[in-house]
Protein backbone atom coordinates (compact mmCIF):
# COMPACT_ATOMS: atom_id res chain seq x y z
CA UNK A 1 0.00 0.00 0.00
CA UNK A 2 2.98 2.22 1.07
CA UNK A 3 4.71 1.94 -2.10
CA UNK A 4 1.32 2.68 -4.32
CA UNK A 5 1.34 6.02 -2.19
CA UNK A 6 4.66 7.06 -3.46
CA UNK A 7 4.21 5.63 -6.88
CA UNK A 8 0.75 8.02 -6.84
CA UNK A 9 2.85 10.98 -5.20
CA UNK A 10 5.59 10.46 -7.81
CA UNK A 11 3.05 10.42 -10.62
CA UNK A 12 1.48 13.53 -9.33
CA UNK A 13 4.58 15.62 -9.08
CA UNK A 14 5.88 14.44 -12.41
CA UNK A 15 1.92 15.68 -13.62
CA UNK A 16 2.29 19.33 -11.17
CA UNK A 17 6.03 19.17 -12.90
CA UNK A 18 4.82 19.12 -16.52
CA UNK A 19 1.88 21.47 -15.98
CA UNK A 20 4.13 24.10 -14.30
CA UNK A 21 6.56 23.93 -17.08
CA UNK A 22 3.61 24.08 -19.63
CA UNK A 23 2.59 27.42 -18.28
CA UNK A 24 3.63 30.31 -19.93
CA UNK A 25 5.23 33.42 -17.82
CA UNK A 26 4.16 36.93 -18.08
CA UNK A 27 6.43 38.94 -20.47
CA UNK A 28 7.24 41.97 -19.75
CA UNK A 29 9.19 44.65 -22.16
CA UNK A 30 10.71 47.79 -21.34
CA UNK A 31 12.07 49.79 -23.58
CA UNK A 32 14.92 52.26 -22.75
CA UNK A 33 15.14 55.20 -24.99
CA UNK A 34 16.43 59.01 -24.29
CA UNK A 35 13.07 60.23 -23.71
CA UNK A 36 10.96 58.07 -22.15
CA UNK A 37 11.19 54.31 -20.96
CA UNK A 38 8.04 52.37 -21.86
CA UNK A 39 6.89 49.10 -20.35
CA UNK A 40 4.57 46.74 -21.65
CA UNK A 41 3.06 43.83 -19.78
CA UNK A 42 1.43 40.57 -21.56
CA UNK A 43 -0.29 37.87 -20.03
CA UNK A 44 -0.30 34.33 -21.33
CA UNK A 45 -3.78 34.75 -22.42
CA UNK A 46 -2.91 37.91 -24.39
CA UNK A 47 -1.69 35.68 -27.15
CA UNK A 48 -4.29 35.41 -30.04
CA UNK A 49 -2.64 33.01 -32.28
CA UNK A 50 -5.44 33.29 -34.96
CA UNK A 51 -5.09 36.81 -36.47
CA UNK A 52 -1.37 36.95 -34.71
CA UNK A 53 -2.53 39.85 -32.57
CA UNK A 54 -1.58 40.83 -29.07
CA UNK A 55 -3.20 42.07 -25.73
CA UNK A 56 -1.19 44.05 -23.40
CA UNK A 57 -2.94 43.87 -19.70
CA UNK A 58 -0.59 46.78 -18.89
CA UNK A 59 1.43 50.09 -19.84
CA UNK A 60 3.65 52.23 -18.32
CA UNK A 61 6.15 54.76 -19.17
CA UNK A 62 7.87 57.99 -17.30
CA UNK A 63 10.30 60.60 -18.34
CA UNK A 64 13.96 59.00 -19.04
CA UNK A 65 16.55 59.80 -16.80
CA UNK A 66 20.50 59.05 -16.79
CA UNK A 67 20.51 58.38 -20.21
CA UNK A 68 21.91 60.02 -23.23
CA UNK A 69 22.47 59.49 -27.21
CA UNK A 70 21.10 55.53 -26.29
CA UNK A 71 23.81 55.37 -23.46
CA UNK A 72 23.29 54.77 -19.96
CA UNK A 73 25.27 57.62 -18.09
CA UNK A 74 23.71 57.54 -14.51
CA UNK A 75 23.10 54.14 -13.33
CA UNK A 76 20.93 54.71 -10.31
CA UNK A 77 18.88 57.24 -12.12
CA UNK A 78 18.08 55.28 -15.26
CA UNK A 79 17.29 52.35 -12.41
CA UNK A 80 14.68 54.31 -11.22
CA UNK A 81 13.44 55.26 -14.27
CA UNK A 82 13.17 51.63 -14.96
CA UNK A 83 11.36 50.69 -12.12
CA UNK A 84 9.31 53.09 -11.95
CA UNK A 85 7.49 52.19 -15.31
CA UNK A 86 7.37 49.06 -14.46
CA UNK A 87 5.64 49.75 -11.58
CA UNK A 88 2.90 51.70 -12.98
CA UNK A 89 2.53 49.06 -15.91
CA UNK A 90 1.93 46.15 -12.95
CA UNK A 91 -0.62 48.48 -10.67
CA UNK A 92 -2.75 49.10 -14.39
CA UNK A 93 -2.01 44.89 -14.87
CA UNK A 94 -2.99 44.03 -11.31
CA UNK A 95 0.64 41.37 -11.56
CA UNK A 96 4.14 41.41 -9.97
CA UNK A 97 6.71 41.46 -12.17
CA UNK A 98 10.04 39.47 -12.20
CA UNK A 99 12.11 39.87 -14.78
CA UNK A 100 12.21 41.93 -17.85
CA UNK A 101 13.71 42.29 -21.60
CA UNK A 102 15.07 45.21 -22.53
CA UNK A 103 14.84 46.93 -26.42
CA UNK A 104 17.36 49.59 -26.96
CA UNK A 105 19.29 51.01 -29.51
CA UNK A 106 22.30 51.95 -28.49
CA UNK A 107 25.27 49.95 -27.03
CA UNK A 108 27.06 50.15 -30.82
CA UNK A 109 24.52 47.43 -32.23
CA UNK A 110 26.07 46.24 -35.13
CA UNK A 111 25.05 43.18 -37.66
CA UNK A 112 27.35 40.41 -39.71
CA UNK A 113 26.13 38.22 -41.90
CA UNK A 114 28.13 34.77 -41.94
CA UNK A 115 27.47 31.64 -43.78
CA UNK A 116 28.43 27.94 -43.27
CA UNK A 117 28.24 24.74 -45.60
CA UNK A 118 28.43 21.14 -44.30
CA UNK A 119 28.88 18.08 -46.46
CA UNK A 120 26.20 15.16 -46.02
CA UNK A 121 25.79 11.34 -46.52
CA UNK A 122 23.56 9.88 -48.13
CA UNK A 123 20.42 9.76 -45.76
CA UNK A 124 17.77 12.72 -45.47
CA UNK A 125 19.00 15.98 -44.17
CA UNK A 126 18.20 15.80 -40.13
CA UNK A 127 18.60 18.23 -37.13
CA UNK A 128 21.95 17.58 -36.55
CA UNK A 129 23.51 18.41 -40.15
CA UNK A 130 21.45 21.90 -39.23
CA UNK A 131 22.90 22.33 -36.01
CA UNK A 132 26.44 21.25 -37.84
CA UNK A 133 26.21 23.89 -40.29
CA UNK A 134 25.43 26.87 -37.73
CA UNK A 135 28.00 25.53 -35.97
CA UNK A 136 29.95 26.21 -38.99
CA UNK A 137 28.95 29.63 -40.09
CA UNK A 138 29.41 30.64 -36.11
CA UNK A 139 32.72 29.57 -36.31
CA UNK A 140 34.23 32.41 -38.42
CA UNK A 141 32.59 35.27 -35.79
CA UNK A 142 35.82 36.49 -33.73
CA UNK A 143 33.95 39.73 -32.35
CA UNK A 144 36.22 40.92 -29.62
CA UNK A 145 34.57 42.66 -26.39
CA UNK A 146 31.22 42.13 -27.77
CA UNK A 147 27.98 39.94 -27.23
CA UNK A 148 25.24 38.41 -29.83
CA UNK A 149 22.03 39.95 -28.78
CA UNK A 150 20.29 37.97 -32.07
CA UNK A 151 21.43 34.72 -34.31
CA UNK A 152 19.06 34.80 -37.10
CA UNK A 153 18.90 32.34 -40.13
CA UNK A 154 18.55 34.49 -43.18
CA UNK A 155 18.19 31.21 -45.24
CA UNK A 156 19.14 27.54 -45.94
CA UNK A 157 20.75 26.40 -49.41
CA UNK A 158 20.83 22.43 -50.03
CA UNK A 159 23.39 21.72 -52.99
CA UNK A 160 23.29 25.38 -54.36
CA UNK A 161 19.45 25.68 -54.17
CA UNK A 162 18.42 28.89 -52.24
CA UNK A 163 15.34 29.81 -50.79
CA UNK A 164 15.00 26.53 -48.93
CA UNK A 165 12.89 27.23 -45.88
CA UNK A 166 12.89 23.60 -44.13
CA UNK A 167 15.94 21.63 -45.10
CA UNK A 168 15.06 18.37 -43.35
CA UNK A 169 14.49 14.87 -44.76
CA UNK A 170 15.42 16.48 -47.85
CA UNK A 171 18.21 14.97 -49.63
CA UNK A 172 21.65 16.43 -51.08
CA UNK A 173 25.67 16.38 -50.84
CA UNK A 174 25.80 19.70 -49.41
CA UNK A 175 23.78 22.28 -46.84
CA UNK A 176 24.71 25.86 -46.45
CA UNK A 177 23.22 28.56 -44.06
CA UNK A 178 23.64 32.12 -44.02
CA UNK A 179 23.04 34.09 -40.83
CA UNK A 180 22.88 37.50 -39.35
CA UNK A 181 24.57 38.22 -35.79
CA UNK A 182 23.08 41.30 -33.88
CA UNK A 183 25.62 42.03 -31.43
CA UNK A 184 26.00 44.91 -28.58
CA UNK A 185 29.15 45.82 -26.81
CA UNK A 186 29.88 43.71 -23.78
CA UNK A 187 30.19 46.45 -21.55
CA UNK A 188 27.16 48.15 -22.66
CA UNK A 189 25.36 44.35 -21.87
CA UNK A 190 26.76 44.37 -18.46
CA UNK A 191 26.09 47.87 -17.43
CA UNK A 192 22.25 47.10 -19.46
CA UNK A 193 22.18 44.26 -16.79
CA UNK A 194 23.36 46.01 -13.53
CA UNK A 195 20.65 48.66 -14.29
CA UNK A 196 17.73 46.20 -14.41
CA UNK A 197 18.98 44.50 -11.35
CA UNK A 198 19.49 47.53 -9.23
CA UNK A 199 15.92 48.35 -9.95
CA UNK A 200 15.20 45.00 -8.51
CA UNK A 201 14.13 43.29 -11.54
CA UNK A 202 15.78 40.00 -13.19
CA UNK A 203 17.52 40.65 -16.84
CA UNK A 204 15.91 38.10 -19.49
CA UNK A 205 18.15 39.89 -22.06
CA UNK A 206 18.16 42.14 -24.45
CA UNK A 207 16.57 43.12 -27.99
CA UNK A 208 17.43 45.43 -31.00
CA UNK A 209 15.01 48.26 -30.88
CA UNK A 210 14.77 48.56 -35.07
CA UNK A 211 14.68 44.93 -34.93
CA UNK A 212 11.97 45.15 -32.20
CA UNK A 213 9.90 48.35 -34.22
CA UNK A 214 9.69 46.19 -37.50
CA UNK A 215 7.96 43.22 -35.73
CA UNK A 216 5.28 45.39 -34.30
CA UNK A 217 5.03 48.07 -36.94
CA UNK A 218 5.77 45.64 -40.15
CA UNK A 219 3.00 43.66 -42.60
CA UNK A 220 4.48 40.59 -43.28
CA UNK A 221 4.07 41.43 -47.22
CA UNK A 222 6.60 44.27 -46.99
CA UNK A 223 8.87 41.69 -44.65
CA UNK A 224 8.69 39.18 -47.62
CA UNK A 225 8.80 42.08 -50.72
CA UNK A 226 11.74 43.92 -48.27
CA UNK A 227 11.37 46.54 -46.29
CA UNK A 228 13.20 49.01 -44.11
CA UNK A 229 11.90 50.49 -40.64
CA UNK A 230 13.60 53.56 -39.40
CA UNK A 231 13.23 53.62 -35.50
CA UNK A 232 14.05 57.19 -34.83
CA UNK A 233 14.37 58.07 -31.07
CA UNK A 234 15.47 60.36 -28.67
CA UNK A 235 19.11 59.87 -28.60
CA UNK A 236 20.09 57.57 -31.89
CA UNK A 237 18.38 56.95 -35.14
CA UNK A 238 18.61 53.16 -36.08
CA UNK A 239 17.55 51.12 -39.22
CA UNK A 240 16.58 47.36 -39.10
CA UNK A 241 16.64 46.22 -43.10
CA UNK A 242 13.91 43.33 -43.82
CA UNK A 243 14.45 40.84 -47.14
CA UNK A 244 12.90 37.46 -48.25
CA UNK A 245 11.09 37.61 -44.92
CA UNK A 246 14.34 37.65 -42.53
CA UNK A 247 16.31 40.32 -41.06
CA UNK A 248 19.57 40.82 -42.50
CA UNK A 249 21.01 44.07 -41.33
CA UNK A 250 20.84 46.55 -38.95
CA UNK A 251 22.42 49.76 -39.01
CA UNK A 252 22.92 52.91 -35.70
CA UNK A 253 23.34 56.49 -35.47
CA UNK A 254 23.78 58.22 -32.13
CA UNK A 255 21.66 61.26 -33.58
CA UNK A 256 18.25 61.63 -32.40
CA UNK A 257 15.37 64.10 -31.49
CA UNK A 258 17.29 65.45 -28.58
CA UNK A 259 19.92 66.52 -31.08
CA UNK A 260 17.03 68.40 -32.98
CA UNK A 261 16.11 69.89 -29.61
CA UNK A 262 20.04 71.08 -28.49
CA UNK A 263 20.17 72.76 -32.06
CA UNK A 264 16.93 74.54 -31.22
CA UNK A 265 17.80 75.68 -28.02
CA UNK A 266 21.08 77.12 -29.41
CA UNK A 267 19.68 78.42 -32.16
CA UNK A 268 16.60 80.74 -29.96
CA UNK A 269 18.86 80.95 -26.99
CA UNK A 270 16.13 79.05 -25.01
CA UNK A 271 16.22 76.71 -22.63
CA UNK A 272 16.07 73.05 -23.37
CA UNK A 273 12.56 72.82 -22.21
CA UNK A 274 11.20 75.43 -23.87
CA UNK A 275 12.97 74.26 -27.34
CA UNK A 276 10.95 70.77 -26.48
CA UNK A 277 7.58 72.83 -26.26
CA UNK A 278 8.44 74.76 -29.69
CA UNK A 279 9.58 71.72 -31.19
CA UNK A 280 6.26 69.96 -30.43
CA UNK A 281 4.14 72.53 -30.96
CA UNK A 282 5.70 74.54 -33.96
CA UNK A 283 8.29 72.47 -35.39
CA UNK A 284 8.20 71.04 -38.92
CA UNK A 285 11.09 69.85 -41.16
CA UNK A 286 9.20 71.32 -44.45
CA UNK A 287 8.28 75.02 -45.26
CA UNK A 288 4.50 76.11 -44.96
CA UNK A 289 2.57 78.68 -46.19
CA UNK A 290 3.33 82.61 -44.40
CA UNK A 291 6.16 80.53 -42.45
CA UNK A 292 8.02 84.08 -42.47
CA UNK A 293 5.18 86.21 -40.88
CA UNK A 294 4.12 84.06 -38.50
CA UNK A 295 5.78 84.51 -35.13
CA UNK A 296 6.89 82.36 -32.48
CA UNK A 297 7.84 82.90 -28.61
CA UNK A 298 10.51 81.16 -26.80
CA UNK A 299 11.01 81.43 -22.86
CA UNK A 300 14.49 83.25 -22.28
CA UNK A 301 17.59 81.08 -20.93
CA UNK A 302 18.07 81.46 -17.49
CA UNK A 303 16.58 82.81 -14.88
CA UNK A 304 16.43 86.38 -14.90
CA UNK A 305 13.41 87.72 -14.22
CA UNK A 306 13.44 90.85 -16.41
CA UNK A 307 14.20 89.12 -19.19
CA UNK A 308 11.56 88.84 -21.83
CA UNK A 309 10.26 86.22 -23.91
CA UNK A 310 12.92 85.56 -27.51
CA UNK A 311 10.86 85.85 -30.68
CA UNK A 312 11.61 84.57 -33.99
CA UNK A 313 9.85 83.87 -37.57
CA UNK A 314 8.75 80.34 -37.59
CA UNK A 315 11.00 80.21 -40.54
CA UNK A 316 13.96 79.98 -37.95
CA UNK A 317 12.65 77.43 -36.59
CA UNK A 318 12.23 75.29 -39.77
CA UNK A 319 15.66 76.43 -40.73
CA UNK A 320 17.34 74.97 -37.77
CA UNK A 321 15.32 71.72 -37.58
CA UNK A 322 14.93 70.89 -41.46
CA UNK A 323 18.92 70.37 -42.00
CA UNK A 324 19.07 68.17 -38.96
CA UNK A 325 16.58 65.88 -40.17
CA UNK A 326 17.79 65.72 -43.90
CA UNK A 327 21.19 64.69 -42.56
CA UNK A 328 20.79 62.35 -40.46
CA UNK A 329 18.58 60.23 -42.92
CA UNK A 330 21.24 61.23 -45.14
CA UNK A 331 24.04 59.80 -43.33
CA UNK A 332 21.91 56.53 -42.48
CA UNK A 333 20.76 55.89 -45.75
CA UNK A 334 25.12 56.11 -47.07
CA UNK A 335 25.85 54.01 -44.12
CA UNK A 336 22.97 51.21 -45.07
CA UNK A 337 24.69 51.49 -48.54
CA UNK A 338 28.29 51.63 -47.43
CA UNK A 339 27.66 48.02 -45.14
CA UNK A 340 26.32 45.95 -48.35
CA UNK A 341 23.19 45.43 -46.81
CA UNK A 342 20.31 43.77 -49.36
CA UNK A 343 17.84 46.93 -49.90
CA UNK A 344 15.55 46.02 -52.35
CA UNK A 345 14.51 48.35 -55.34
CA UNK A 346 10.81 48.30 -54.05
CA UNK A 347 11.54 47.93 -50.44
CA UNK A 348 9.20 49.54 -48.48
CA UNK A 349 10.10 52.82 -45.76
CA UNK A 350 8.34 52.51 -42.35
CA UNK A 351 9.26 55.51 -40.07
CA UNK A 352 8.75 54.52 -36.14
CA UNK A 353 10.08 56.21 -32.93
CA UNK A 354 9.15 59.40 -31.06
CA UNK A 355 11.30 61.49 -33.43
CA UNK A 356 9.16 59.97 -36.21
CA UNK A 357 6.16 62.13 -35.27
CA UNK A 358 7.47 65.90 -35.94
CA UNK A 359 6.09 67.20 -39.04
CA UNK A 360 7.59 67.25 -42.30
CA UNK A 361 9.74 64.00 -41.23
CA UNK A 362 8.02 62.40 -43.73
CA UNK A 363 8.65 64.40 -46.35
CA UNK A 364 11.96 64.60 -45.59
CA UNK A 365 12.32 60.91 -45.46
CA UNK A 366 10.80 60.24 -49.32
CA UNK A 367 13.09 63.08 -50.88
CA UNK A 368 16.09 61.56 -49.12
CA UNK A 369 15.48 57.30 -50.11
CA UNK A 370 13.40 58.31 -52.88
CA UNK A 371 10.81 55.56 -52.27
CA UNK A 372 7.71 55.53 -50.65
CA UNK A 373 7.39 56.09 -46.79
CA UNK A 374 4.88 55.39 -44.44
CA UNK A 375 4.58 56.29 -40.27
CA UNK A 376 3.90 53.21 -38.46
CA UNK A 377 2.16 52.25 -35.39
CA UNK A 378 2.28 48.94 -33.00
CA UNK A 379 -0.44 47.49 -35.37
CA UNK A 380 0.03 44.14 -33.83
CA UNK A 381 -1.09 45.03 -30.63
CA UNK A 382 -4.95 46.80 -31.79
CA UNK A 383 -6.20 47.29 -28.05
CA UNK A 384 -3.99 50.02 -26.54
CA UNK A 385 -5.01 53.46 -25.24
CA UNK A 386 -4.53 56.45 -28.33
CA UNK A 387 -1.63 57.57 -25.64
CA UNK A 388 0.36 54.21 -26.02
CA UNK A 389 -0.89 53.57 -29.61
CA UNK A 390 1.63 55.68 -31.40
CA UNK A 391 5.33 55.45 -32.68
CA UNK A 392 7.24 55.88 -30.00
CA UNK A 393 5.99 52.57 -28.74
CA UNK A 394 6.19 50.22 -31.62
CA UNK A 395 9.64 48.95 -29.60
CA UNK A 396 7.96 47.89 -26.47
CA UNK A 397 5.33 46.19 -28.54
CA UNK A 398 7.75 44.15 -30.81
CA UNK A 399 9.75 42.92 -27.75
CA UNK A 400 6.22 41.09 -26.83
CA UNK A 401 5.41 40.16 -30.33
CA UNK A 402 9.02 38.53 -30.43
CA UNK A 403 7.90 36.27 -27.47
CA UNK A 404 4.74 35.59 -28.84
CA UNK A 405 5.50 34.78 -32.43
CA UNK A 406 9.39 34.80 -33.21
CA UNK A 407 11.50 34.77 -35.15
CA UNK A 408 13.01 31.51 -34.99
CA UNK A 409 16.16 32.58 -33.95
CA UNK A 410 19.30 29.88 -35.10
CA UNK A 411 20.23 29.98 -31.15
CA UNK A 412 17.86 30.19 -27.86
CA UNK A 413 17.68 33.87 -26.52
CA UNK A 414 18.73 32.10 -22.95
CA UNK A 415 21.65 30.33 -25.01
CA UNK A 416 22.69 33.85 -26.34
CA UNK A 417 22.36 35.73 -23.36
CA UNK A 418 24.59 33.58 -21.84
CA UNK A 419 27.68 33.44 -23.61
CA UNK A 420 29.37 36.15 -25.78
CA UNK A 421 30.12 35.99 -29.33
CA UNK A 422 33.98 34.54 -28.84
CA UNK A 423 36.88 36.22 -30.59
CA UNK A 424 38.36 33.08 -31.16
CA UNK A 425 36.99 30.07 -33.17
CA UNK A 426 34.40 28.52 -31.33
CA UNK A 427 34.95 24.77 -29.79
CA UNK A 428 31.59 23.07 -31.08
CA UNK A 429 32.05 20.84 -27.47
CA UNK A 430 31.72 24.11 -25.52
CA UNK A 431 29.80 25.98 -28.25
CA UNK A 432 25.74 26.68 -26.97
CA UNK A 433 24.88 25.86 -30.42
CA UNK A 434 24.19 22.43 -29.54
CA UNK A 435 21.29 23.61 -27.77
CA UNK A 436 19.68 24.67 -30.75
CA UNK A 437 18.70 20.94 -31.43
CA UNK A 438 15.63 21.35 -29.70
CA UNK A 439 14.50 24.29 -30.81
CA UNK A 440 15.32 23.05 -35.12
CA UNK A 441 13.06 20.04 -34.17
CA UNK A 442 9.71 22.21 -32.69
CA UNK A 443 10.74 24.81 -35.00
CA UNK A 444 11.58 24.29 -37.99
C-alpha cells in the first residue's frame, strides 16, 4: 500500500512538474530610450494566435533619466526610471513582475552576416547536419569585447538551391546557411544588466530596438517584398533592413530628437525645455505657407526675471530643424549602402520612434530614399489606449510580439544571453549551439 502512495505521489509531481513547465510566464518589455522608458506587460492569455494579434494587460512609461544618445550615463537614475514604469505598468495589470527584456538602440549594435556549408551522406537531411552547419557559419565570428544579442537564419541552401525554408528529410551532398549576428558591446550588456537588477528586476536579455519596431510596426508582405523600418528616437536613429522575410542588417546612429532639440535651443537661446515645447508645438522639417510672418515665442535662458520672452519667424525654426533631419537620414541611408546590406529596389520605408512624429519628417524621409514612406504604429497590438498607440511605442510592442511569435532565432535567446560571441573560433564541445537541437526540431 505504502509503495502505491509514493508511486501516486511520484506520478502527481511528475503531472504538477509538466503542468508548471507548460505554463507560460508573463512577459514583460521595457524599452529604454532618451526620452521616455516604456513598459509593456502581456499575459499568457494575451496571445491570439489566430489573427497573430496581441493584448497588453498593462502600460507604463515615465520621463527617461541618466541616459543620453542611447547610453546609460547615470546608473541609479536610469534604475529608477526603470522601475518606476514598471511599476505603474503592474498596478494598471494588477501582476508582480520578475524579470524583464530590454529593447534599446544603443550599445554600438552592429550586424554580420556569416554563412556555413556542411557536407552530407547519403540519408535525409536531419537536425543535426542543421545544427552542424550553424556551428559552422558561427565559427568564423571572432567579435572581440562584444555579445550576440540575435542569431538569425537568413536562409538555408541544399546543394546550391536557395530559398530553402525547411531543409530536413530532404536529400543532397551539401547544406549551407547564411546568418545575421546582432551584437552589442559587452560592456554596454553588463552595465544594461546592472541597471535592471538595481531596480530590482531580473535581466531576461536584451533586444534590438529597429529589430523590435519592424515586428510590431511591419506587414508581413513588406517583410517578404523587403522593407526598411527607421526607429528614430530620442538619442540615436537606427535602421533594421527586412528581405525574403528575414532580417539581415541593422544599421545605428547616435543622432536623435534630442539633437534636434540642443540645435533649437542654441539656435533661440532658449532653454532646453522650452525648445521641447516649440519643437512639439511649432516644429516642422518642411516650409509652410506665411512661415516668415508668423511669429513664435521662446522662454528666455536662465533665470532672470526681467528678461523677456525671444521671438523669432517660424521660418527659424524650420531652418534649424529641417537640416538636422535631412542629414541624419542622409548619413543613415550612405551608411545602409556603405555596409552591403540587401535593400531592395521596391523595399518599403516605415518611419517609427518618437522622433518619427514631428512634421515634415516624412517628407523629408521620401526626398532623401526616394521611395515611398509610411509612419507606423504597433499594429500588432490593436487594443492600446490612443496615448500608447503611437510610434514611439512600436519597440515595447515588438519585444512582446518577439515572445509571442518569433523569429526563430538559429540559437535560444537564454543560449545567447549567456555566452558572448567569442573572438576566437568557437569549440563546437563548448559551443551553446548544440542547444539549438531542440529548438530546429519544434521549430523548424
Amino acid at each position: 500500500m505504502a509503495f502505491g502512495t509514493k508511486t501516486i505521489d511520484r506520478n502527481a509531481g511528475r503531472e504538477s512538474l509538466k503542468a508548471a513547465l507548460g505554463r507560460q510566464p508573463l512577459v514583460a518589455a521595457v524599452d529604454l530610450g532618451a526620452s521616455k522608458v516604456s513598459c509593456f506587460i502581456m499575459k499568457p492569455d494575451g496571445v491570439r494566435r489566430a489573427d497573430r494579434t496581441l493584448s497588453a494587460c498593462g502600460v507604463g512609461y515615465v520621463q527617461s533619466r541618466g541616459i543620453r544618445g542611447g547610453a546609460i550615463v547615470n546608473l541609479d537614475e536610469a534604475s529608477d526610471a526603470i522601475a518606476q514604469a514598471v511599476e505603474r505598468a503592474e498596478n494598471v495589470a494588477g501582476v508582480n513582475v520578475q524579470g524583464v527584456t530590454v529593447a534599446v538602440a544603443g550599445g554600438q549594435l552592429r550586424s554580420h552576416r556569416i554563412s556555413g556549408r556542411v557536407t552530407l551522406g547519403a540519408r535525409p537531411i536531419s537536425d543535426h547536419d542543421l545544427v552542424r552547419a550553424i556551428q559552422a557559419a558561427l565559427a568564423q565570428v571572432k567579435l572581440p569585447d562584444r555579445r550576440a544579442a540575435h542569431i538569425l537564419p537568413i536562409a538555408w541552401r541544399v546543394d546550391g538551391q536557395s530559398g530553402v525554408r525547411d531543409p530536413r528529410a530532404m536529400f543532397g551532398k551539401s547544406l549551407a546557411v547564411e546568418l545575421v549576428v546582432v551584437s552589442i558591446s559587452e560592456t554596454a550588456y553588463q552595465t544594461l544588466g546592472a541597471c535592471v537588477e538595481r531596480a530590482h528586476l531580473q535581466f531576461e536579455g536584451v533586444v534590438a530596438a529597429p529589430f523590435a519596431s519592424a515586428l510590431a510596426a511591419l506587414e508581413e508582405d513588406e517583410m517578404d517584398l523587403g522593407a526598411v523600418c527607421i526607429d528614430m528616437g530620442g538619442g540615436s536613429t537606427s535602421a533594421a533592413v527586412f528581405a525574403a522575410g528575414s532580417l539581415v542588417h541593422v544599421e545605428t546612429l547616435p543622432v536623435g530628437g534630442q539633437h534636434v532639440t540642443a540645435d533649437i535651443a542654441r539656435g533661440l537661446s532658449t532653454s532646453s525645455a522650452g525648445a521641447e515645447r516649440i519643437k512639439t508645438l511649432h516644429g516642422s522639417a518642411i516650409a509652410s505657407a506665411n512661415e516668415d510672418r508668423e511669429m513664435i515665442e521662446a522662454p528666455p535662458r536662465g533665470d532672470d526675471p526681467g528678461a523677456g520672452p525671444v521671438i523669432a519667424p517660424r521660418s527659424l525654426l524650420k531652418g534649424i530643424i529641417a537640416p538636422r533631419v535631412e542629414e541624419t537620414l542622409e548619413l543613415l541611408r550612405d551608411r545602409l549602402k556603405a555596409s552591403g546590406a540587401p535593400v531592395e529596389p521596391g523595399a518599403s520605408l516605415v518611419l517609427t520612434g518618437g522622433a518619427s512624429q514631428l512634421a515634415g519628417v516624412r517628407e523629408v524621409a521620401v526626398r532623401v530614399f526616394d521611395r515611398p514612406v509610411r509612419l507606423g504604429r504597433p499594429r500588432r497590438v490593436p487594443h492600446l489606449a490612443d496615448a500608447a498607440s503611437g510610434p514611439a511605442f512600436c519597440a515595447a510592442a515588438g519585444v512582446l510580439h518577439r515572445a509571442a511569435f518569433g523569429p526563430r532565432e538559429a540559437v535560444s535567446a537564454r543560449a545567447v544571453s549567456g555566452a558572448r560571441v567569442r573572438r576566437e573560433a568557437l569549440d563546437p564541445r563548448a559551443n551553446p549551439v548544440v542547444k539549438a537541437a531542440a529548438w530546429l526540431r519544434e521549430n523548424l
